[in-house]
Protein backbone atom coordinates (compact mmCIF):
# COMPACT_ATOMS: atom_id res chain seq x y z
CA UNK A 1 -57.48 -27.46 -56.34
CA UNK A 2 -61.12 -28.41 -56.56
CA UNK A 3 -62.28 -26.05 -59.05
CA UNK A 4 -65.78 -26.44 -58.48
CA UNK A 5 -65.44 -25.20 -54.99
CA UNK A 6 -63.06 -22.45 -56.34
CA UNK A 7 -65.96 -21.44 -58.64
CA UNK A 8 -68.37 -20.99 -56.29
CA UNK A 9 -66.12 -18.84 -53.88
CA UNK A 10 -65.85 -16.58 -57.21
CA UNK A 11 -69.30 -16.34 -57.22
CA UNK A 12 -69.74 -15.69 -53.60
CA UNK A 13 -67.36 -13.16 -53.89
CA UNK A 14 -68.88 -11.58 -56.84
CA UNK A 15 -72.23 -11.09 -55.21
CA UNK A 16 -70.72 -9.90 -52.13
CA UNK A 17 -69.31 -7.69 -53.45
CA UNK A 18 -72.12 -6.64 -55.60
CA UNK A 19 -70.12 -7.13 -59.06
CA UNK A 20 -72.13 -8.59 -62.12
CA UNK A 21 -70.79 -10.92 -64.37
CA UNK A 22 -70.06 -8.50 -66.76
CA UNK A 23 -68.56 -5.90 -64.54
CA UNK A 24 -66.26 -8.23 -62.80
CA UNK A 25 -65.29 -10.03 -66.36
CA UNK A 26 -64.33 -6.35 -67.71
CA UNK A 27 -62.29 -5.55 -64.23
CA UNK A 28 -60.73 -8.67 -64.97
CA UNK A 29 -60.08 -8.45 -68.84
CA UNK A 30 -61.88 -11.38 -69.94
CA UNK A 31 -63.05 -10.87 -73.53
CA UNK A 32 -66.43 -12.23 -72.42
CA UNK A 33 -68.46 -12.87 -69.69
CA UNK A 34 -68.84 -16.61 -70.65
CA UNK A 35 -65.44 -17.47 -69.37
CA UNK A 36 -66.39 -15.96 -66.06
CA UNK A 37 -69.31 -18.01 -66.25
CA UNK A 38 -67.35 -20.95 -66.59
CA UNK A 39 -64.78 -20.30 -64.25
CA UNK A 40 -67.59 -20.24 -61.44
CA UNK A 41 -70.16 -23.26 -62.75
CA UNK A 42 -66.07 -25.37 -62.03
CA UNK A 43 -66.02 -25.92 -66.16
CA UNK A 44 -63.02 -24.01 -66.77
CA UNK A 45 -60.13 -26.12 -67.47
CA UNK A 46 -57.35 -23.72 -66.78
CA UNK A 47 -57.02 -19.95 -65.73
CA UNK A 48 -54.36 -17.49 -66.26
CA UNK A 49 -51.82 -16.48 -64.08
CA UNK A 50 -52.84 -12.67 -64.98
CA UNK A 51 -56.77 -13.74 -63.99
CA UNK A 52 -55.80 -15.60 -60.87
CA UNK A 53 -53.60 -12.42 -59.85
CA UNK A 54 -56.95 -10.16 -60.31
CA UNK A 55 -58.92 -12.25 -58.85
CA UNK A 56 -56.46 -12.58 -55.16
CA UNK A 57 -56.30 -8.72 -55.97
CA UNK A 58 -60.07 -7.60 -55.58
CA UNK A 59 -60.09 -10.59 -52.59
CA UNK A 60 -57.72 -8.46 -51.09
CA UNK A 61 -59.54 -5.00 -51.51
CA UNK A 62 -62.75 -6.57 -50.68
CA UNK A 63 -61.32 -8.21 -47.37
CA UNK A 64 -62.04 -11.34 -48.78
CA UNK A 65 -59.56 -13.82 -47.40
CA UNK A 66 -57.25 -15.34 -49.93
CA UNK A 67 -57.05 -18.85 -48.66
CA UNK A 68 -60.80 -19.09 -48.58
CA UNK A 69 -60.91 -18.39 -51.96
CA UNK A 70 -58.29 -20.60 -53.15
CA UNK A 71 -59.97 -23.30 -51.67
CA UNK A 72 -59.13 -23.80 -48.40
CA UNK A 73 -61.34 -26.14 -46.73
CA UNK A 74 -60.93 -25.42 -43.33
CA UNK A 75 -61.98 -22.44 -41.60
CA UNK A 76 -59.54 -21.37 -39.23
CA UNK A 77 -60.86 -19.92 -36.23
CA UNK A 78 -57.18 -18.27 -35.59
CA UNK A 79 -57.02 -14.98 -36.86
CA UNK A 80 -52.83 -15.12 -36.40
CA UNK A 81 -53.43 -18.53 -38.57
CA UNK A 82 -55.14 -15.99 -41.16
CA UNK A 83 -52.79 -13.19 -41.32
CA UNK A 84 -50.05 -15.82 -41.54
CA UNK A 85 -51.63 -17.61 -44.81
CA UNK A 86 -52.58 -14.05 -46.05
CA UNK A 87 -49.13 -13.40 -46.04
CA UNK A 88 -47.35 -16.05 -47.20
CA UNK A 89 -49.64 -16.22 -50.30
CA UNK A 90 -49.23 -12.47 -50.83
CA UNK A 91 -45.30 -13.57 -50.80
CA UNK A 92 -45.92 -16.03 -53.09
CA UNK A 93 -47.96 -14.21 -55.69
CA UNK A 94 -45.22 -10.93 -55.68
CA UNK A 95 -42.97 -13.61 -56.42
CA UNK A 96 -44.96 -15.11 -58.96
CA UNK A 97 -45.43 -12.06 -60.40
CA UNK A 98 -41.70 -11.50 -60.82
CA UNK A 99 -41.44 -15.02 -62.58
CA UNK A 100 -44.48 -14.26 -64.71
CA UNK A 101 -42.74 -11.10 -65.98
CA UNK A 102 -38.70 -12.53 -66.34
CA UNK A 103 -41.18 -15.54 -68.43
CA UNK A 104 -42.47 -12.42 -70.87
CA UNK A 105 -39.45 -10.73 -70.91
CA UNK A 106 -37.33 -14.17 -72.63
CA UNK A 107 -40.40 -14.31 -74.83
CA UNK A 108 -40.17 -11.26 -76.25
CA UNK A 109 -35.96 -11.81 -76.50
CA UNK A 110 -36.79 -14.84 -78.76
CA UNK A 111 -38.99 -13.25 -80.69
CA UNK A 112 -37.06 -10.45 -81.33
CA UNK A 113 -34.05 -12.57 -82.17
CA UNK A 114 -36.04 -14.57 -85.20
């Protein structure tokens, strides 16, 4: 993923929808707008799977198209094209979502076995 471009479809996306920094940060549950910051100037190293999720989520309320944000370089003048990626990532993500939480739920097993 080229995380530069990623960044500045945050940003985009932000302003488009009229979200500061700081709102969109807080809606996202960043402890600081810095990391937002960084995650659209393409300096953060790594995002988590529970900020990736809410940022595809507001995408997806804001009719933002998911595979435009994630970096898809192409811009598919096929709207059945569109749905089609829209849906298989929104497949993808439920089922990430399901891995995400089986992933906590062993975590907290271990830890409550020590």
């Amino acid at each position: 993923m080229n995380v530069e471009l990623f960044g500045q479809r945050i940003r985009k996306m932000r302003k488009d929808l009229g979200l500061t920094q700081r709102k969109l940060s807080a809606i996202l549950g960043l402890a600081s707008p810095d990391t937002l910051t960084r995650l659209e100037n393409g300096k953060a190293t790594q995002i988590s799977l529970s900020v990736l999720f809410g940022l595809i989520d507001i995408a997806m309320k804001g009719d933002v198209e998911v595979w435009w944000l994630l970096g898809c370089e192409s811009n598919p003048d096929s709207r059945t094209f569109r749905q089609s990626a829209n849906e298989k990532i929104t497949m993808a993500i439920g089922e990430l979502r399901v891995a995400q939480a089986i992933a906590e739920a062993l975590l907290l097993e271990l830890r409550v076995a020590r």
